[in-house]
N, C-alpha and C. Protein backbone atom coordinates (compact mmCIF):
# COMPACT_ATOMS: atom_id res chain seq x y z
N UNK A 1 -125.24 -30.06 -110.18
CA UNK A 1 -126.50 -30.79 -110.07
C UNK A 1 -126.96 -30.75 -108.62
N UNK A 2 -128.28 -30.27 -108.59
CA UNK A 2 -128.70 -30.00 -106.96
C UNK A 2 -128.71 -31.67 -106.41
N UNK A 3 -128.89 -31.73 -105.09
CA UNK A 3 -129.08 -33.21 -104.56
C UNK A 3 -130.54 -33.55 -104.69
N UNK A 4 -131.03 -34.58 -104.87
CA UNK A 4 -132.66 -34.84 -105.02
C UNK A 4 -133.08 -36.09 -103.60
N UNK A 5 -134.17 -36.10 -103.34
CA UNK A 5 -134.82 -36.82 -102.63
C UNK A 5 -135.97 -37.56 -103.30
N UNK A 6 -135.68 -38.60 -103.29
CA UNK A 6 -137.12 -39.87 -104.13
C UNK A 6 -137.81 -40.87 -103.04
N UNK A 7 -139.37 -40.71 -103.37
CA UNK A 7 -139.75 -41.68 -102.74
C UNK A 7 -139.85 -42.68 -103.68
N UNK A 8 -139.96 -44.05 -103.60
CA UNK A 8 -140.08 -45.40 -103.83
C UNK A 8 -141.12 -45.66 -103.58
N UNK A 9 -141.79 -45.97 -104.61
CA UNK A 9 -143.27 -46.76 -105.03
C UNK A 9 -142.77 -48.32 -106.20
N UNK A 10 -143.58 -49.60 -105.52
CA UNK A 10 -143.55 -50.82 -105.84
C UNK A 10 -144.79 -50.91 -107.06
N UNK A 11 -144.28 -51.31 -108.22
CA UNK A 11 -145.35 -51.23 -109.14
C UNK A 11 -145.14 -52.77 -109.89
N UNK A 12 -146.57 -53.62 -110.68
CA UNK A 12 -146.06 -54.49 -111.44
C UNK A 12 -147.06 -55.12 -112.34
N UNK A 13 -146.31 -54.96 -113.09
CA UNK A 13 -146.15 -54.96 -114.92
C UNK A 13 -146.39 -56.79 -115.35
N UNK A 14 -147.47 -56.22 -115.86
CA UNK A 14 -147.51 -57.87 -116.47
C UNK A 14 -147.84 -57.65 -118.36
N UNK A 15 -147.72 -58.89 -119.17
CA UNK A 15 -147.88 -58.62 -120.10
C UNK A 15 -147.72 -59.98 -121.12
N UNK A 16 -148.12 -60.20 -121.81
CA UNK A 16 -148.31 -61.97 -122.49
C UNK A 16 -146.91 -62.22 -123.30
N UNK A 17 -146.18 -60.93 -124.03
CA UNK A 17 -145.46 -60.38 -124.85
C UNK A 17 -143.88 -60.89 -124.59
N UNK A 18 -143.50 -60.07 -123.01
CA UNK A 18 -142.16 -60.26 -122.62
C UNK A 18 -141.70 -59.89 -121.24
N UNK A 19 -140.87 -59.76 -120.76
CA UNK A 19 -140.70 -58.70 -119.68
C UNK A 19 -140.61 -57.16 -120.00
N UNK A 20 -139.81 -56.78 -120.84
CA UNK A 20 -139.46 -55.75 -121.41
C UNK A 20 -141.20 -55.01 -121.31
N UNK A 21 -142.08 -56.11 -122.09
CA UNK A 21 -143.30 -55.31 -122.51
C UNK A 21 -143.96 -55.03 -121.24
N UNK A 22 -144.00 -55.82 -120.21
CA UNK A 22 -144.35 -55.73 -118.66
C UNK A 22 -143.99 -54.50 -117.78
N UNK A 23 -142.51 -54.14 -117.83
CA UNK A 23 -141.94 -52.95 -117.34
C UNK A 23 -142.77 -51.87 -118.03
N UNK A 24 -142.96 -51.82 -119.63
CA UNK A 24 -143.62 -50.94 -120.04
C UNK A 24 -144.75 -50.76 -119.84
N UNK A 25 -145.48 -51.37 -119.60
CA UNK A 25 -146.80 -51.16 -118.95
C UNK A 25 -146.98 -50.85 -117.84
N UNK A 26 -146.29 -51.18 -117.03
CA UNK A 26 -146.71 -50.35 -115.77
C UNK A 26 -145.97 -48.75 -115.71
N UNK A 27 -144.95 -48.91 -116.42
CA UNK A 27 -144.82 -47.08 -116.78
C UNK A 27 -145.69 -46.59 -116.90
N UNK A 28 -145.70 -47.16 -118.18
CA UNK A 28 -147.03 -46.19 -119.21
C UNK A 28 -148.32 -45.86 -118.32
N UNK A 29 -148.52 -46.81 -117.62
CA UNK A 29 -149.76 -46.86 -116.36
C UNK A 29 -149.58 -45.62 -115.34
N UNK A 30 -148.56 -45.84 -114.87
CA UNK A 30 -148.10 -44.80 -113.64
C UNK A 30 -148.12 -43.70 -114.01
N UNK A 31 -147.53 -43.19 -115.33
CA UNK A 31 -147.39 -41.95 -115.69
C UNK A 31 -148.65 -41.05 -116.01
N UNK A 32 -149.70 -42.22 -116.20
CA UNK A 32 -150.85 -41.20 -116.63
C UNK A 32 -151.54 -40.60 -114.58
N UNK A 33 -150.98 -40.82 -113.59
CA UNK A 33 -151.32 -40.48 -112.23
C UNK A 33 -150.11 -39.96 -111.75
N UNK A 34 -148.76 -39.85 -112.13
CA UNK A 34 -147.41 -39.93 -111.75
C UNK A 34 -146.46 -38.96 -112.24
N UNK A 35 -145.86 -38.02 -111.54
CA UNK A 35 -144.64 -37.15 -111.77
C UNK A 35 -143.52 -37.50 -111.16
N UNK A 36 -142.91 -36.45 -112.41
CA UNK A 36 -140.97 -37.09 -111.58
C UNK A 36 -141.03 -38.16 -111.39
N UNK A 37 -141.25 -39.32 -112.17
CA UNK A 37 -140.81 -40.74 -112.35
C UNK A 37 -139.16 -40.75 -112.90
N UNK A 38 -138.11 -40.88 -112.50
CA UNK A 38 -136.45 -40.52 -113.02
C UNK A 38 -136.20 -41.95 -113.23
N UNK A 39 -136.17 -42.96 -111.95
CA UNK A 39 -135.76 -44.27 -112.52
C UNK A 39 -136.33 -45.34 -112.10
N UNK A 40 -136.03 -46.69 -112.69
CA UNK A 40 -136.80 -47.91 -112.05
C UNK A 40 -135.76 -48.91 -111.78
N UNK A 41 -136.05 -49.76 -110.76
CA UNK A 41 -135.19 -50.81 -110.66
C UNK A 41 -135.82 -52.30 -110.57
N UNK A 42 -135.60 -53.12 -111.44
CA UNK A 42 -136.23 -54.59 -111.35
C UNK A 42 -136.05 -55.73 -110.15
N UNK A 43 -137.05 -55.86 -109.33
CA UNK A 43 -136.85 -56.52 -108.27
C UNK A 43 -137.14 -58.12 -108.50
N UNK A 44 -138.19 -58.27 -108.94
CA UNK A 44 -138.61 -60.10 -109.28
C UNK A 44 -139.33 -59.47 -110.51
N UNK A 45 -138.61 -60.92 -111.18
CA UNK A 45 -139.81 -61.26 -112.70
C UNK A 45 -140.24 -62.81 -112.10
N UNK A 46 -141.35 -63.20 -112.83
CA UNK A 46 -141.88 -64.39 -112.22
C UNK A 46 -143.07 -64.51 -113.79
N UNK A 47 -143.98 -65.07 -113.68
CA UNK A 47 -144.91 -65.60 -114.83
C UNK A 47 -145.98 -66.62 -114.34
N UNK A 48 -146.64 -67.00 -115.44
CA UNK A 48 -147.47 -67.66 -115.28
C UNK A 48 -147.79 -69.10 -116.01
N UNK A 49 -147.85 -69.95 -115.94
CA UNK A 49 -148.24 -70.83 -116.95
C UNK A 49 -149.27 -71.64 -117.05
N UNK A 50 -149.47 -71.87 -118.14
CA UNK A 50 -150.42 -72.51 -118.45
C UNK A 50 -150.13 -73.90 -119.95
N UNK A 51 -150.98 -74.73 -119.65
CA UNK A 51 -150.51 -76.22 -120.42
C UNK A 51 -148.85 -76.45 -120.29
N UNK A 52 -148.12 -75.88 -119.67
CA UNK A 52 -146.54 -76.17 -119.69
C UNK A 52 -146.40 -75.38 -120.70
N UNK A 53 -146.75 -73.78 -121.01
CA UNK A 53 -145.85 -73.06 -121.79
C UNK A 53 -146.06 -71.61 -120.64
N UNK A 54 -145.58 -70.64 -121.00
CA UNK A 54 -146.14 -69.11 -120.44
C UNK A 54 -146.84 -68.76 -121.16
N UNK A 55 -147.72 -67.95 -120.59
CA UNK A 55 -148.83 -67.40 -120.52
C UNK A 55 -148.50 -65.95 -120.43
N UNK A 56 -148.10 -65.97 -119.19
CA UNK A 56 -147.84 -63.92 -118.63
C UNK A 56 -146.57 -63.83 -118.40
N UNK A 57 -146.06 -63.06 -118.59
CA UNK A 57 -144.92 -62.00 -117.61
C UNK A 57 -145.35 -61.29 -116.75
N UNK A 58 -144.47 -61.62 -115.71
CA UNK A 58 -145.05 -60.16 -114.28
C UNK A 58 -143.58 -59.70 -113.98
N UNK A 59 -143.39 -58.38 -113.46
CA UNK A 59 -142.43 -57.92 -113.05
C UNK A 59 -142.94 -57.22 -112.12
N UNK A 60 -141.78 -56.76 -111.00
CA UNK A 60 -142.07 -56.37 -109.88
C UNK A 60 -140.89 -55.19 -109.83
N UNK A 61 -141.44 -53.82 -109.85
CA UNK A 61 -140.05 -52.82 -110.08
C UNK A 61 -140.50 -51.62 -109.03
N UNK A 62 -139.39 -51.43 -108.83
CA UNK A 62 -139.10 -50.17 -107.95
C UNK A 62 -139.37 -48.78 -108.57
N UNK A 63 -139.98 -47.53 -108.42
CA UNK A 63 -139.40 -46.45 -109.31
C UNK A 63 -139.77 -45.29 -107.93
N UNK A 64 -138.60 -44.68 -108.40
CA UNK A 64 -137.82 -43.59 -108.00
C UNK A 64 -138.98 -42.74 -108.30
N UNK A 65 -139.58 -41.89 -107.55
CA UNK A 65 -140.22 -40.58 -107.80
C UNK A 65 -139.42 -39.74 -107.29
N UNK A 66 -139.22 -38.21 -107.70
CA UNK A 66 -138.00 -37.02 -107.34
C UNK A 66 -138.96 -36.40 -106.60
N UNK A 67 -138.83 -35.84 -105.37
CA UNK A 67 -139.80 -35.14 -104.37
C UNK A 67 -139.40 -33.84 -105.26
N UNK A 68 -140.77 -32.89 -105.17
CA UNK A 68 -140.37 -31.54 -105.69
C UNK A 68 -140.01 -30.76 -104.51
N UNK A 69 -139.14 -29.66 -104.36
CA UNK A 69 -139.04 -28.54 -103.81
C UNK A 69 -140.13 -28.03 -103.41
């Protein structure tokens, strides 16, 4: 396996649903502007509320872009 070099881009995902659904959205987001996305790492989840229940999920994630050759 050759060695790779990634830059790190801060992305974040919100979503009414879950966290899970939050991470996915900002994929799904990135990828339509974004190559060589390999991995992500979860830095803060946090939310929103409203009347004393949640409202949103937000996540705050790291992802790995692979520099090309």
């Amino acid at each position: 396996m050759p060695d790779h070099i990634y830059k790190i881009i801060e992305l974040v995902g919100s979503s009414t649903k879950g966290t899970d659904d939050a991470i996915n959205n900002a994929i799904e987001r990135a990828k339509k502007t974004l190559r060589n996305m390999d991995w992500f790492e979860v830095v803060e989840t946090r939310g929103h509320l409203s009347n004393g229940k949640v409202a949103h999920y937000q996540v705050k994630i790291k992802v790995g872009i692979r520099l090309e050759d």
